[in-house]
N, C-alpha and C. Protein backbone atom coordinates (compact mmCIF):
# COMPACT_ATOMS: atom_id res chain seq x y z
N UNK A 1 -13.45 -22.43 -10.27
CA UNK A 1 -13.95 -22.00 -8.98
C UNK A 1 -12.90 -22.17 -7.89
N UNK A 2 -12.20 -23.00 -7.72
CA UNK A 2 -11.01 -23.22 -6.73
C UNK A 2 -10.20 -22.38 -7.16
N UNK A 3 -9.63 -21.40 -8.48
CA UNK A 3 -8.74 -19.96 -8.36
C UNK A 3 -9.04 -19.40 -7.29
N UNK A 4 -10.52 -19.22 -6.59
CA UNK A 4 -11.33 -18.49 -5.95
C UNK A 4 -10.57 -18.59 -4.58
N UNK A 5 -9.92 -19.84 -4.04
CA UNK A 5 -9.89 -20.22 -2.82
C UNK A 5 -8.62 -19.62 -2.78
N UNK A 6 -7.58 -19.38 -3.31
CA UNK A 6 -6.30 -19.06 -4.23
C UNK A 6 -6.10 -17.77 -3.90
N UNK A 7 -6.90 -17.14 -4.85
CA UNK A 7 -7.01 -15.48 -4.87
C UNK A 7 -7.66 -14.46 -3.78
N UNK A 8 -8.44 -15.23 -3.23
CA UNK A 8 -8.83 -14.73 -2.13
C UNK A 8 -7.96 -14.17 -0.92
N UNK A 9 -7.48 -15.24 -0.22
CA UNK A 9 -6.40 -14.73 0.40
C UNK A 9 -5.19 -14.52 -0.08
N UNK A 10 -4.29 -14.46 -1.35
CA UNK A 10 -3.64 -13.52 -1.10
C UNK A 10 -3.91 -11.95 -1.24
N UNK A 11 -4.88 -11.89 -2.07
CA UNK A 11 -5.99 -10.26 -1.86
C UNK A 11 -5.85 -10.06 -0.34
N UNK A 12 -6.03 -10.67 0.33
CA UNK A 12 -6.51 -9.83 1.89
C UNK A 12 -4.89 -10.17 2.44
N UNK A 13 -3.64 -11.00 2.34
CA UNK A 13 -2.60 -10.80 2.28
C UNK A 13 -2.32 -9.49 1.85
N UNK A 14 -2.50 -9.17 0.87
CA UNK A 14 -1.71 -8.05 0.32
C UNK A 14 -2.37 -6.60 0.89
N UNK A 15 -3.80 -6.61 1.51
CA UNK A 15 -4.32 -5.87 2.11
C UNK A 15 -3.54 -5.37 3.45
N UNK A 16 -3.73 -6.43 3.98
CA UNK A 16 -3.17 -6.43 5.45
C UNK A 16 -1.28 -5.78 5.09
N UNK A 17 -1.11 -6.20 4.30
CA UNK A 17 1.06 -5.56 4.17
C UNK A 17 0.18 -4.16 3.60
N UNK A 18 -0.31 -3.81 2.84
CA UNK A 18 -0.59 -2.76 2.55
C UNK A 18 -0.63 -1.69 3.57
N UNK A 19 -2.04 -2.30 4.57
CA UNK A 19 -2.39 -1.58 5.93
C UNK A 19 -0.96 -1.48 6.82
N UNK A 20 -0.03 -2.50 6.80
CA UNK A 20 0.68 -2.41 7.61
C UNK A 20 2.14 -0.91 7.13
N UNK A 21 2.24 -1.05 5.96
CA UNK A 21 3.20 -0.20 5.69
C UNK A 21 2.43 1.33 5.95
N UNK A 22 1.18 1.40 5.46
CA UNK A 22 0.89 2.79 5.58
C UNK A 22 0.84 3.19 6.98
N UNK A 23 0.80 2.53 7.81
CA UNK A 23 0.58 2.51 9.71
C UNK A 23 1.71 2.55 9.92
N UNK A 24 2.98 1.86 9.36
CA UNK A 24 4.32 1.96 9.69
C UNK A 24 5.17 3.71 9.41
N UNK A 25 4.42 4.38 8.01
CA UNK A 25 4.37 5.39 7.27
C UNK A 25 4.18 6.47 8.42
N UNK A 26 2.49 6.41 9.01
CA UNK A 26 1.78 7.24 9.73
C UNK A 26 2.82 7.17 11.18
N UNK A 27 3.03 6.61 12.09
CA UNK A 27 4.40 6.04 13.09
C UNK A 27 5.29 6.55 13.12
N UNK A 28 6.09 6.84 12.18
CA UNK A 28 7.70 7.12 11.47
C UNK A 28 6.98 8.52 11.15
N UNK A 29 6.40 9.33 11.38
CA UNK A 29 6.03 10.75 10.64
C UNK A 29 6.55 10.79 9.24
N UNK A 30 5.99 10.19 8.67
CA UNK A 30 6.49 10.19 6.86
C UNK A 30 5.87 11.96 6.48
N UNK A 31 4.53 11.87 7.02
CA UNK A 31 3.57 12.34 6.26
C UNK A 31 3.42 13.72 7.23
N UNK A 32 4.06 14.13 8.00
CA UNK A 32 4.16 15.17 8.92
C UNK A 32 4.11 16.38 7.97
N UNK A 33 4.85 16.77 7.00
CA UNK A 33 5.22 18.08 6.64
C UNK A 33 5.66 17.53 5.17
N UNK A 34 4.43 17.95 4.17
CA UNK A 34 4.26 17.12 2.87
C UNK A 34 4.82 18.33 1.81
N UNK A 35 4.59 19.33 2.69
CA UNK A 35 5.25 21.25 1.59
C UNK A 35 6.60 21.09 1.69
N UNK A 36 7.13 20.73 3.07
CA UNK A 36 8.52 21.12 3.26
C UNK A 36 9.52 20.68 1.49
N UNK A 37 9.53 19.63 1.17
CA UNK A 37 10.10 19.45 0.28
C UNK A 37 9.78 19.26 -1.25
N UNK A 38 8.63 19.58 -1.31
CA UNK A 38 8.47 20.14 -2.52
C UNK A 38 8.76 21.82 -2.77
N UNK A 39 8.69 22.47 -1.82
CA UNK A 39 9.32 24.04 -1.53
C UNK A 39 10.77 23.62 -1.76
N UNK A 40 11.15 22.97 -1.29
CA UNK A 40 12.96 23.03 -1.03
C UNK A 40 13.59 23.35 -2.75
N UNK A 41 12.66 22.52 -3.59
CA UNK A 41 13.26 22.25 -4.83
C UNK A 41 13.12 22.82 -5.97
N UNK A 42 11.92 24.34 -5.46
CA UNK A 42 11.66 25.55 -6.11
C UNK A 42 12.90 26.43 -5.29
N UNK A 43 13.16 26.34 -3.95
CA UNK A 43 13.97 27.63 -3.78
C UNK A 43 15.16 27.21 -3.50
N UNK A 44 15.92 26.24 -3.84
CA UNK A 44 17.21 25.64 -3.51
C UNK A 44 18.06 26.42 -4.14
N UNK A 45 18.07 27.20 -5.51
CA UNK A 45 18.77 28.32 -6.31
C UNK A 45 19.17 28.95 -5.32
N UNK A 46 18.40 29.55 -4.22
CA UNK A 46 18.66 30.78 -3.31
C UNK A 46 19.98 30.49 -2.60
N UNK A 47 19.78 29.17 -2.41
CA UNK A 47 20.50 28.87 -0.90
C UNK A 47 22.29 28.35 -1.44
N UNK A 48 22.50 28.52 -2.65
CA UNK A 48 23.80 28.31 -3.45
C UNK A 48 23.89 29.73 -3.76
N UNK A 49 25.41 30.22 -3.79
CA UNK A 49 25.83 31.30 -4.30
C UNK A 49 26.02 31.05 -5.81
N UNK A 50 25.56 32.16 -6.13
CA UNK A 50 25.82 32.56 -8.19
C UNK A 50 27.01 32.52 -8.37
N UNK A 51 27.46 31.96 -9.74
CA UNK A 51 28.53 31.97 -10.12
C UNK A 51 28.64 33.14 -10.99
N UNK A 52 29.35 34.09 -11.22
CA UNK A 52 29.82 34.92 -12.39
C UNK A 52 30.49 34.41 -13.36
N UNK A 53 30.06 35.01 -14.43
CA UNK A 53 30.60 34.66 -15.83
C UNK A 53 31.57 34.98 -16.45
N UNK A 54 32.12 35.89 -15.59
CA UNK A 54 33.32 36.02 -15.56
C UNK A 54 34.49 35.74 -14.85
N UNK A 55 33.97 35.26 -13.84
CA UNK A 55 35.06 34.09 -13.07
C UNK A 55 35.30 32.78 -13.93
N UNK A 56 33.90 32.26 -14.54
CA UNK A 56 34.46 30.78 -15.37
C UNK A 56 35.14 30.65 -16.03
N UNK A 57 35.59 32.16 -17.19
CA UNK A 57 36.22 31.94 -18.01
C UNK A 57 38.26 32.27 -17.46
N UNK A 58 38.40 31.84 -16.35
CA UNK A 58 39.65 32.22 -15.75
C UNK A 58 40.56 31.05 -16.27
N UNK A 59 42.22 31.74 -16.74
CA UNK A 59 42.61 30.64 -17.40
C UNK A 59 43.54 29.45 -16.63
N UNK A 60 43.73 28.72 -16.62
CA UNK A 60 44.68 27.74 -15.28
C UNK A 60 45.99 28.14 -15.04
């Protein structure tokens, strides 16, 4: 029964850092624009020029 006295607060310790990072998160605009970069990493191909396959094989 005294684990009880133990576990208790650090549970609501770890609550409270919890609350605090996600408030620190929400503050800092983490969470502003959640598409922007998951888009980036479907169309990032675009934004590099193609290489030809026949340029690689050029000899030194």
């Amino acid at each position: 029964m005294s684990i009880i006295y133990v576990l208790i607060p650090i549970a609501i310790l770890f609550v409270l850092i919890g609350l605090a990072i996600f408030f620190w998160a929400v503050r800092s605009r983490q969470f502003d624009d959640l598409d922007k970069e998951g888009f980036s990493i479907l169309f990032d191909e675009q934004n590099t020029p193609k290489r030809n396959s026949d340029n690689d094989k050029t000899p030194l």
